[in-house]
C-alpha atoms as a PDB file:
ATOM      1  CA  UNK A   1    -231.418  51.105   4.298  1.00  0.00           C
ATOM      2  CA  UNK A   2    -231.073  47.841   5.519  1.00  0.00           C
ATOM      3  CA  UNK A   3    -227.780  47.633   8.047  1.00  0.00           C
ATOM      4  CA  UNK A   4    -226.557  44.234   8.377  1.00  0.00           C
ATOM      5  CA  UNK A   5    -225.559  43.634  12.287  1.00  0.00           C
ATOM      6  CA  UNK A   6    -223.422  40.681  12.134  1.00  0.00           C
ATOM      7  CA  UNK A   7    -222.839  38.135  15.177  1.00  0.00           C
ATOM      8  CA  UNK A   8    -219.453  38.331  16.836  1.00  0.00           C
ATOM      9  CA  UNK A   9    -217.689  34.867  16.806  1.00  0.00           C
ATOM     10  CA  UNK A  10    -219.092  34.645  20.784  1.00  0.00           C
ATOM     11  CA  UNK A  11    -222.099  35.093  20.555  1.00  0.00           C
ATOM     12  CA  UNK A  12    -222.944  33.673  16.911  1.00  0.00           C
ATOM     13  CA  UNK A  13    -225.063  30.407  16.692  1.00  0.00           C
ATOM     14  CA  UNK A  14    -222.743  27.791  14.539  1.00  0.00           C
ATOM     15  CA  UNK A  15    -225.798  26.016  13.574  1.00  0.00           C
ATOM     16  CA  UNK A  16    -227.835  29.401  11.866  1.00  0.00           C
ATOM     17  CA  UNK A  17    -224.613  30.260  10.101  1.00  0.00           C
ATOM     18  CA  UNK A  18    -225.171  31.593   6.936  1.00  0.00           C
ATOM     19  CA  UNK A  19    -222.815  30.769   3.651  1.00  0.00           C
ATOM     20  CA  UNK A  20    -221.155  32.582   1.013  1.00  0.00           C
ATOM     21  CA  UNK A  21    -224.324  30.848  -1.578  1.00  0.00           C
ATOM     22  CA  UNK A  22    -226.998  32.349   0.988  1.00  0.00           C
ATOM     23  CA  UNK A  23    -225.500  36.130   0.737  1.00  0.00           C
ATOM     24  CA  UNK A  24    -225.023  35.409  -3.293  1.00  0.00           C
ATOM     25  CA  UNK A  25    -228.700  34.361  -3.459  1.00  0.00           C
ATOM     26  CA  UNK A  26    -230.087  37.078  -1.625  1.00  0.00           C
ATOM     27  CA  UNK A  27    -228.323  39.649  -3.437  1.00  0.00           C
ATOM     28  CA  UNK A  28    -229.230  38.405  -6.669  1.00  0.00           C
ATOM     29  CA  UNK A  29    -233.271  38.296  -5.478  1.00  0.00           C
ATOM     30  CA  UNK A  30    -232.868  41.785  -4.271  1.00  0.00           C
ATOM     31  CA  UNK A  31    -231.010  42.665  -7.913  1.00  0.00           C
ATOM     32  CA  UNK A  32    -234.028  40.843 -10.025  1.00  0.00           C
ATOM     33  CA  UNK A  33    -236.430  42.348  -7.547  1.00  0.00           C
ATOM     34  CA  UNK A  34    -235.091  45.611  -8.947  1.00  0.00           C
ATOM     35  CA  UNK A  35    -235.185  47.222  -5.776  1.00  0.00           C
ATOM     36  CA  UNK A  36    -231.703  47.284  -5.433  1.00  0.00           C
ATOM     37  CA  UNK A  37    -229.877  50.664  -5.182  1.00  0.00           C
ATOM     38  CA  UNK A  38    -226.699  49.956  -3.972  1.00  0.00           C
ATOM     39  CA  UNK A  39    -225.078  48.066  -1.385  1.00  0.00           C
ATOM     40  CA  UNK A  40    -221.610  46.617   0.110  1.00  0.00           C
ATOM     41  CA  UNK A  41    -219.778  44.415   2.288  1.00  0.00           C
ATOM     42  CA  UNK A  42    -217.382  45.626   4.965  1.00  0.00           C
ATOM     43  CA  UNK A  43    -214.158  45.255   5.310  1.00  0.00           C
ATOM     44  CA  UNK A  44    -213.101  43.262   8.503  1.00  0.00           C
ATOM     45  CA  UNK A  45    -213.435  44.684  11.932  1.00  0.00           C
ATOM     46  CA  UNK A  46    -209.351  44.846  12.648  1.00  0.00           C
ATOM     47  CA  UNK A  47    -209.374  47.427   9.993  1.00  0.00           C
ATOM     48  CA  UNK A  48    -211.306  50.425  10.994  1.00  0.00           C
ATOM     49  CA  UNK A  49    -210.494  53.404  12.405  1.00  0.00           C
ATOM     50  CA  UNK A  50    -212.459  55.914  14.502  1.00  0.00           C
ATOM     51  CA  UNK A  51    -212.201  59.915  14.399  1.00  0.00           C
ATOM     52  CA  UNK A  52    -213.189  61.919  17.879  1.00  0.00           C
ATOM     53  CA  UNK A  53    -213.302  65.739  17.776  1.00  0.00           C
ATOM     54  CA  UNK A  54    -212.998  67.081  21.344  1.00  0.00           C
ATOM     55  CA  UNK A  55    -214.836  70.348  22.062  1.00  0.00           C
ATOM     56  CA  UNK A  56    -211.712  71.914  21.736  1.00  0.00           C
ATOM     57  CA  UNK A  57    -211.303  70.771  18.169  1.00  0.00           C
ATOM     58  CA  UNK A  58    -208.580  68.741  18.653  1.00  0.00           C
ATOM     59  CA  UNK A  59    -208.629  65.582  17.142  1.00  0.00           C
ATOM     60  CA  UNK A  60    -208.540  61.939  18.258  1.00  0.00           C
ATOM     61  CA  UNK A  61    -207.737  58.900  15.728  1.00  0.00           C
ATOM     62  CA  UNK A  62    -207.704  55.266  17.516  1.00  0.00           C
ATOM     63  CA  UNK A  63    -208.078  51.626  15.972  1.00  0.00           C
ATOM     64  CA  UNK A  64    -211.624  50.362  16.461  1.00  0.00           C
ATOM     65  CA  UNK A  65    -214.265  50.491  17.288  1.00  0.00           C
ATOM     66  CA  UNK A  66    -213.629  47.635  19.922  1.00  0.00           C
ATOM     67  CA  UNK A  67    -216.597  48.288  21.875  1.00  0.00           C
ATOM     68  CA  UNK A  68    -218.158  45.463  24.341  1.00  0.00           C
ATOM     69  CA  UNK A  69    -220.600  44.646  21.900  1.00  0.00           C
ATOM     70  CA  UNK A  70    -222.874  41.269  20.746  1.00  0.00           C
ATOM     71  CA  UNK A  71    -222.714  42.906  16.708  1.00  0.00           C
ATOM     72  CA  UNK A  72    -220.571  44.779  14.651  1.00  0.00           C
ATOM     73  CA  UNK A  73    -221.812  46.699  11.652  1.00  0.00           C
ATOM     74  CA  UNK A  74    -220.767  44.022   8.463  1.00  0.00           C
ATOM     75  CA  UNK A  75    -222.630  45.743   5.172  1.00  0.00           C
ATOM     76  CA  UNK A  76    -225.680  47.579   3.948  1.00  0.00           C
ATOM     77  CA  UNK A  77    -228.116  47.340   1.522  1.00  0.00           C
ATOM     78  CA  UNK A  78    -229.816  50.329  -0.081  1.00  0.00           C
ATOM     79  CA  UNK A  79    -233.367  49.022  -1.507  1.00  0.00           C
ATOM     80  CA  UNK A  80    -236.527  51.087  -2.788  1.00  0.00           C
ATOM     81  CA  UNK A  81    -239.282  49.827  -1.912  1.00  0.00           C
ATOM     82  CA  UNK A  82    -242.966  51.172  -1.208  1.00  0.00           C
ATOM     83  CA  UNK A  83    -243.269  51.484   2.637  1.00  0.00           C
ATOM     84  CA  UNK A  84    -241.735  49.890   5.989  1.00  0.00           C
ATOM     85  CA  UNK A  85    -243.750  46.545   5.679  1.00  0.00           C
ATOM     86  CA  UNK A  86    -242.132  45.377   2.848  1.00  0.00           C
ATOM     87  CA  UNK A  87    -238.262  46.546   3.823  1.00  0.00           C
ATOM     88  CA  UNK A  88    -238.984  44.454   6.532  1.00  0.00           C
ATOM     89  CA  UNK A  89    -239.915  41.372   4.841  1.00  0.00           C
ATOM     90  CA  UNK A  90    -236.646  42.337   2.990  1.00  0.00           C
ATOM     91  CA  UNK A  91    -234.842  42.684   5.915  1.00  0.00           C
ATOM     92  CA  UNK A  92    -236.295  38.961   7.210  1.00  0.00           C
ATOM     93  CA  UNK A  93    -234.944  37.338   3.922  1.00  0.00           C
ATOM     94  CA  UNK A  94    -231.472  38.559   4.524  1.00  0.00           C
ATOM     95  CA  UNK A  95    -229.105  35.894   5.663  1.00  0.00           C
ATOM     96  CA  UNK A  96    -227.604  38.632   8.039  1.00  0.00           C
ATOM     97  CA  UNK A  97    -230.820  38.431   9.998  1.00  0.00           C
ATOM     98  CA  UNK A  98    -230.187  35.121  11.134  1.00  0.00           C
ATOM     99  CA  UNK A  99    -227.332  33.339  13.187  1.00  0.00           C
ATOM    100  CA  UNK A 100    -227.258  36.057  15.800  1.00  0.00           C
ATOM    101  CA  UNK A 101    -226.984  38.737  13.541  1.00  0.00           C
ATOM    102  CA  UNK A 102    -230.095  41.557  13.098  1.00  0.00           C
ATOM    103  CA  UNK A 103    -230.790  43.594  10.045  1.00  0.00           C
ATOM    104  CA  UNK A 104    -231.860  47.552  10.949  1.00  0.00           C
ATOM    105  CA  UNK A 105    -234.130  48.815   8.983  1.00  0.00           C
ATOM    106  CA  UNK A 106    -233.871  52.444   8.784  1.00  0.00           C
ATOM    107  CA  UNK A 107    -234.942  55.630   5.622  1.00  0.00           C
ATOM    108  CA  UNK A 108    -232.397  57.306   4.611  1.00  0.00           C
ATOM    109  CA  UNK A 109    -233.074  60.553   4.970  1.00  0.00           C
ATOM    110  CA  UNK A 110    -234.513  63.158   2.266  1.00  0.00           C
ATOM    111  CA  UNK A 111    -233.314  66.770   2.603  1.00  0.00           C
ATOM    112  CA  UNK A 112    -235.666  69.363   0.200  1.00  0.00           C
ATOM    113  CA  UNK A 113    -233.778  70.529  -2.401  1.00  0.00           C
END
């Protein structure tokens, strides 16, 4: 999975900013790559909500996250693809990766069945 760690407007660098034609590109080379398993774009930060479960089991709902962070989670791609090496050349081509943003490349885990 490759988890797209956008730049917050303070610490992004205007001049590495990537456009709507660089995400559209690199989604189609991951489609006709055919590595592509799924994938999607977030929904802005203002919208999210987080769920806390005390030990007690009562529950917590705020807005946020609004954590002092330099990124905020902004999308995922879920590729198959032979071994770490090559996710992260994948990861490398993903506009996401530059500007301030990061891609994290992580499995996704396999549970026997």
């Amino acid at each position: 999975m490759l988890l797209i760690q956008s730049a917050t407007a303070e610490t992004a660098d205007a001049a590495d900013q990537c456009t709507f034609e660089d995400w559209a590109a690199y989604d189609k080379e991951v489609r006709e790559a055919g590595i592509w398993v799924s994938g999607e774009s977030l929904a802005d930060l203002v919208t999210a909500t987080s769920v806390r479960v005390g030990r007690d089991g009562g529950r917590t709902v705020t807005d946020g996250p609004f954590a002092e962070t330099r990124e905020i989670l902004g999308g995922f791609y879920v590729i198959d693809v032979p071994d770490l090496d090559v996710a992260l050349d994948w990861a490398a081509r993903c506009p996401g990766a530059h500007g301030g943003g990061s891609v994290v490349v992580r499995p996704v885990a396999e549970f026997g069945g």
